[in-house]
C-alpha atoms as a PDB file:
ATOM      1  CA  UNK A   1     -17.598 -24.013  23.915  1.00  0.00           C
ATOM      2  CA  UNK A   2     -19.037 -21.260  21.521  1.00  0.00           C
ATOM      3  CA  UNK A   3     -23.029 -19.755  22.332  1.00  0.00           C
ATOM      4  CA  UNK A   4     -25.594 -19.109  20.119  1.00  0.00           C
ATOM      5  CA  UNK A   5     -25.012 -16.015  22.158  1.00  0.00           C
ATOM      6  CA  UNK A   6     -21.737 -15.295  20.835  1.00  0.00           C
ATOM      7  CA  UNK A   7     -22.068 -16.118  17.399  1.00  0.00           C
ATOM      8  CA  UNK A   8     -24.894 -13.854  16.977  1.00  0.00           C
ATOM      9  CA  UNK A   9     -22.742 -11.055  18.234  1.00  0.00           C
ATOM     10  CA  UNK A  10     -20.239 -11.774  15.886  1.00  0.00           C
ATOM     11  CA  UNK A  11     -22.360 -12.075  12.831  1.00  0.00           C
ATOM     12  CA  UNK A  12     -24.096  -8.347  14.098  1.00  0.00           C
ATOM     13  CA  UNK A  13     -20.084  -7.265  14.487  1.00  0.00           C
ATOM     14  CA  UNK A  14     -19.381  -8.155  11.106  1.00  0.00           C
ATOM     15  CA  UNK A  15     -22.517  -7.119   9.162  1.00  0.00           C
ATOM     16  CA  UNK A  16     -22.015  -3.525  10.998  1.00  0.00           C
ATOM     17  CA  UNK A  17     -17.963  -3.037  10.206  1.00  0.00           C
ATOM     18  CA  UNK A  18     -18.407  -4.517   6.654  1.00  0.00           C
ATOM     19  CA  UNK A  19     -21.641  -1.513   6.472  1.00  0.00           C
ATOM     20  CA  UNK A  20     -19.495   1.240   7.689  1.00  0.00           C
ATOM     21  CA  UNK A  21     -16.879   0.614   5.491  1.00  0.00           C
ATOM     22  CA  UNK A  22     -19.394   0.844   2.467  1.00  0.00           C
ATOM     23  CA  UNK A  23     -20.300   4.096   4.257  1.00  0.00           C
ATOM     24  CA  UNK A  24     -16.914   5.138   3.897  1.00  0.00           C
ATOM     25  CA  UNK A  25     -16.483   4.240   0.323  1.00  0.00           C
ATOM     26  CA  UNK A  26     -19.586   5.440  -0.629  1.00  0.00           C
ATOM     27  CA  UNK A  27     -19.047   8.956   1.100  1.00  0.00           C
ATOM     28  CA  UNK A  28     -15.547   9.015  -0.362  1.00  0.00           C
ATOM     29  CA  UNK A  29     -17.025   8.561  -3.595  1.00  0.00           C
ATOM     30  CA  UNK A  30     -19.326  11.562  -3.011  1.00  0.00           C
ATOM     31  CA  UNK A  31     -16.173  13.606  -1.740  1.00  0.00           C
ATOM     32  CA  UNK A  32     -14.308  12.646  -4.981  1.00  0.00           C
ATOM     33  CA  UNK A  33     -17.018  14.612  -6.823  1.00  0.00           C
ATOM     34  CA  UNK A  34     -14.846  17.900  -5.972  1.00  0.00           C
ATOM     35  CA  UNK A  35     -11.456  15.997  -7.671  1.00  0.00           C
ATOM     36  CA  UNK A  36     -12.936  15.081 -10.587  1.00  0.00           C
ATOM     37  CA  UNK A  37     -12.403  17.933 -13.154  1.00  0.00           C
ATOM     38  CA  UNK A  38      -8.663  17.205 -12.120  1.00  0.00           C
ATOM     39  CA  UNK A  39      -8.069  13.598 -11.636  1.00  0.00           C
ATOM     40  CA  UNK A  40      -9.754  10.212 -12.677  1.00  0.00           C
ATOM     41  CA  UNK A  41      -9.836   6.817 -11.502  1.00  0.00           C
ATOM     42  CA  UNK A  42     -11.171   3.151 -12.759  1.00  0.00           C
ATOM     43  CA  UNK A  43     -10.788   1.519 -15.851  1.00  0.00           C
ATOM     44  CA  UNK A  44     -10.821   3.931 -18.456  1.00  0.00           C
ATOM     45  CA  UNK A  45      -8.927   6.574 -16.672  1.00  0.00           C
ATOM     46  CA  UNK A  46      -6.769   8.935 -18.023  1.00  0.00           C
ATOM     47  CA  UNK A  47      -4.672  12.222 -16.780  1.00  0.00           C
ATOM     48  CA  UNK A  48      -6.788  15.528 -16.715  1.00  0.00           C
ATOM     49  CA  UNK A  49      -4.882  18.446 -15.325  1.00  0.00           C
ATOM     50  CA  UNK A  50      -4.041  16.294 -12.661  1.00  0.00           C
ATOM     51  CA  UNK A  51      -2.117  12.527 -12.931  1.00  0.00           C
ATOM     52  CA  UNK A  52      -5.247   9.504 -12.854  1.00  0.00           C
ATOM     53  CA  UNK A  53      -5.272   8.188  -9.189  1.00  0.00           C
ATOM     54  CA  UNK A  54      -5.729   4.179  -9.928  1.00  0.00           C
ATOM     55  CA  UNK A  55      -2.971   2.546  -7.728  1.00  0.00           C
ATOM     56  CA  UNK A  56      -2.369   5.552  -5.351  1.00  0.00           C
ATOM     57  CA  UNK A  57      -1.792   3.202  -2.474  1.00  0.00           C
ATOM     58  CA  UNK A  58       1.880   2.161  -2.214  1.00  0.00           C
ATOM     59  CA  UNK A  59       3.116   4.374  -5.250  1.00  0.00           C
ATOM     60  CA  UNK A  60       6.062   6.680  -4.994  1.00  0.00           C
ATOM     61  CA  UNK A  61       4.666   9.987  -5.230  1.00  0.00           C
ATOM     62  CA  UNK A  62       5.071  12.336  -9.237  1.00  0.00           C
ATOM     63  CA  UNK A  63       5.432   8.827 -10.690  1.00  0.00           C
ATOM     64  CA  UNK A  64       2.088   8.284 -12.684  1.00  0.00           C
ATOM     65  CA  UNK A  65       3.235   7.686 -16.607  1.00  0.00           C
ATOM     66  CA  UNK A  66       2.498  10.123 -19.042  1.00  0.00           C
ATOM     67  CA  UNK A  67       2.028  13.248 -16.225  1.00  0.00           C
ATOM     68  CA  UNK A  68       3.513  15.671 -16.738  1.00  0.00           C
ATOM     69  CA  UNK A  69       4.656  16.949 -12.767  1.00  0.00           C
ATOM     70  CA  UNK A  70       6.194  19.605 -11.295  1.00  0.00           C
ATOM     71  CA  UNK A  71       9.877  19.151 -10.687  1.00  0.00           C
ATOM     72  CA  UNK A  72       8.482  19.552  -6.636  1.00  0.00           C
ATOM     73  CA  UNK A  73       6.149  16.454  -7.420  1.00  0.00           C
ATOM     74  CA  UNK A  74       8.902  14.934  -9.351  1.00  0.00           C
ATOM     75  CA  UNK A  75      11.393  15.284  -6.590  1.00  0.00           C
ATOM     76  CA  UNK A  76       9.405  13.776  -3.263  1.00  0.00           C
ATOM     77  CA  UNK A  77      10.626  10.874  -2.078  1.00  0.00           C
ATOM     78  CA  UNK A  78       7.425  10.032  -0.323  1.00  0.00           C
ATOM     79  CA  UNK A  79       5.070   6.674  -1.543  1.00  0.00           C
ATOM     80  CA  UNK A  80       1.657   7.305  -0.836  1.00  0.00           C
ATOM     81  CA  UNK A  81      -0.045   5.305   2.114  1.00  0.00           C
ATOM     82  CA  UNK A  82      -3.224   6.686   4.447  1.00  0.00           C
ATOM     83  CA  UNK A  83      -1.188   8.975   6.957  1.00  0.00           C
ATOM     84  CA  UNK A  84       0.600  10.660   4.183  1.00  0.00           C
ATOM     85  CA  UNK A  85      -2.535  11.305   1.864  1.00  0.00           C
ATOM     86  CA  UNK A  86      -4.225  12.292   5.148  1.00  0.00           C
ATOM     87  CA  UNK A  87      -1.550  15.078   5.533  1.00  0.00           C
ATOM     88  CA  UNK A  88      -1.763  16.006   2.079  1.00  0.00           C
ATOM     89  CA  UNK A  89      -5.089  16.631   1.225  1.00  0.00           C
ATOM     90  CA  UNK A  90      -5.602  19.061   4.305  1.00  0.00           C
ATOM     91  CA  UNK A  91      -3.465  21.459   2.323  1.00  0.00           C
ATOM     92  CA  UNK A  92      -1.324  19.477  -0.912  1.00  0.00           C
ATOM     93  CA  UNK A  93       0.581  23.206  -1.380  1.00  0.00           C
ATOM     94  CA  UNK A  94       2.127  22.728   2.283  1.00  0.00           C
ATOM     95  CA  UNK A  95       2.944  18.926   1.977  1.00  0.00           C
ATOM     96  CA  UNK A  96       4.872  19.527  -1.470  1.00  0.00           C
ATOM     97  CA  UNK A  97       5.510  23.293  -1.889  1.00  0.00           C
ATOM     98  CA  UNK A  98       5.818  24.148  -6.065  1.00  0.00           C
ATOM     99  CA  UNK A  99       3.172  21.495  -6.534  1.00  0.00           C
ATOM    100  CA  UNK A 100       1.039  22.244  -9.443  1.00  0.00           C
ATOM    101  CA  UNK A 101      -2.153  21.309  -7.413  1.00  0.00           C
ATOM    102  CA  UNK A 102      -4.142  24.297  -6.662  1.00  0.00           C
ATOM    103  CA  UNK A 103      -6.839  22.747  -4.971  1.00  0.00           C
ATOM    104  CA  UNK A 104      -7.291  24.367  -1.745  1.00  0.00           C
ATOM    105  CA  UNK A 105      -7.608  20.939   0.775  1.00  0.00           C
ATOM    106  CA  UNK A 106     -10.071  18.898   2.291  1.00  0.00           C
ATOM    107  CA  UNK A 107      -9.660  19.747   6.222  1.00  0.00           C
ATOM    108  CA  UNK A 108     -12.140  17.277   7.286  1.00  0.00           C
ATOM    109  CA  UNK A 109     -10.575  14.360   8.829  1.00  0.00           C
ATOM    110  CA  UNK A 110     -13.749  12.412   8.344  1.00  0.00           C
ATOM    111  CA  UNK A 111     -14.438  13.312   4.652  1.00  0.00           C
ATOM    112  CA  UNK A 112     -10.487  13.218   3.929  1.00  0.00           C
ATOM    113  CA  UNK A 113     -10.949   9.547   5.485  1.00  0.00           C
ATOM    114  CA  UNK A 114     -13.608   9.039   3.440  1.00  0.00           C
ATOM    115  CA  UNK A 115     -11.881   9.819   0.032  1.00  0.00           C
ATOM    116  CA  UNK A 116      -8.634   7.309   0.634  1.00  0.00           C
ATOM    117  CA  UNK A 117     -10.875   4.969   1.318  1.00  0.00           C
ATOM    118  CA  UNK A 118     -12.704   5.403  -1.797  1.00  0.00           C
ATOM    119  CA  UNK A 119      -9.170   5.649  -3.766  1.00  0.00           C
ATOM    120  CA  UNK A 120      -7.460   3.042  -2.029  1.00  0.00           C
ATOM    121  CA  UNK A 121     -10.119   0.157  -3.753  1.00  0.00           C
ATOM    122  CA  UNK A 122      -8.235   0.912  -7.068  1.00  0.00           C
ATOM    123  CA  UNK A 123      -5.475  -1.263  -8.576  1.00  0.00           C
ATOM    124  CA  UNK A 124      -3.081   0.469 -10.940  1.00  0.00           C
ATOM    125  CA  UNK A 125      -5.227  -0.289 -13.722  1.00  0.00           C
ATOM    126  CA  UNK A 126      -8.236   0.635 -12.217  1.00  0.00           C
ATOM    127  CA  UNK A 127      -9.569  -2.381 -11.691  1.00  0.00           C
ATOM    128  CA  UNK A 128     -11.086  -2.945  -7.794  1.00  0.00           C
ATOM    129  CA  UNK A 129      -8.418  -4.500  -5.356  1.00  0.00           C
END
């Protein structure tokens, strides 16, 4: 038999994961501020010097349409999920040497966090997941 005991502790669960993940998202947001003269996301994205990032979850990485990518980019044979963006925005010239990408990294593991989970709440047309 369920308490009033326990459902309150669910319901104060709940509220507080759903609130840290808007934390995240919003901080991610925030962190996105230093991609943004490169890259673009939501509905009326478009490639900048970087490739837009709508749909970066479960894409195969240099594959964005209309980029034009190094032939390192090109040539990974990596699709982008959380462990492998996590490795590549500490320093993207070490995960894909000849990348075009000259931004320096985000060595944070909390703000690097932060940003996928920002990116990751965009479909490939920009529209929210």
């Amino acid at each position: 038999m369920m308490t009033n005991e326990f459902w309150m502790t669910a319901m104060v669960f709940g509220l507080s994961t759903s609130s840290i993940l808007a934390q995240d998202v919003a901080a991610g947001e925030t962190s996105f501020r230093k991609c943004l003269p490169c890259h673009a996301v939501g509905a009326d994205a478009r490639n900048k010097i970087g490739p837009l990032l709508n749909g970066i979850e479960g894409r195969k990485c240099g594959t964005v349409s209309g980029y034009s990518y190094s032939e390192a980019n090109r040539n990974c044979a990596f699709t982008w999920n959380e462990a492998i963006f996590l490795d590549y925005i500490k320093s993207p010239k070490a995960k894909i040497p000849g990348t075009k990408n000259l931004f320096s990294g985000i060595k944070d593991e909390t703000e690097a966090s932060n940003l996928w989970a920002y990116l990751r709440q965009f479909g490939p047309d920009g529209s929210p997941k």
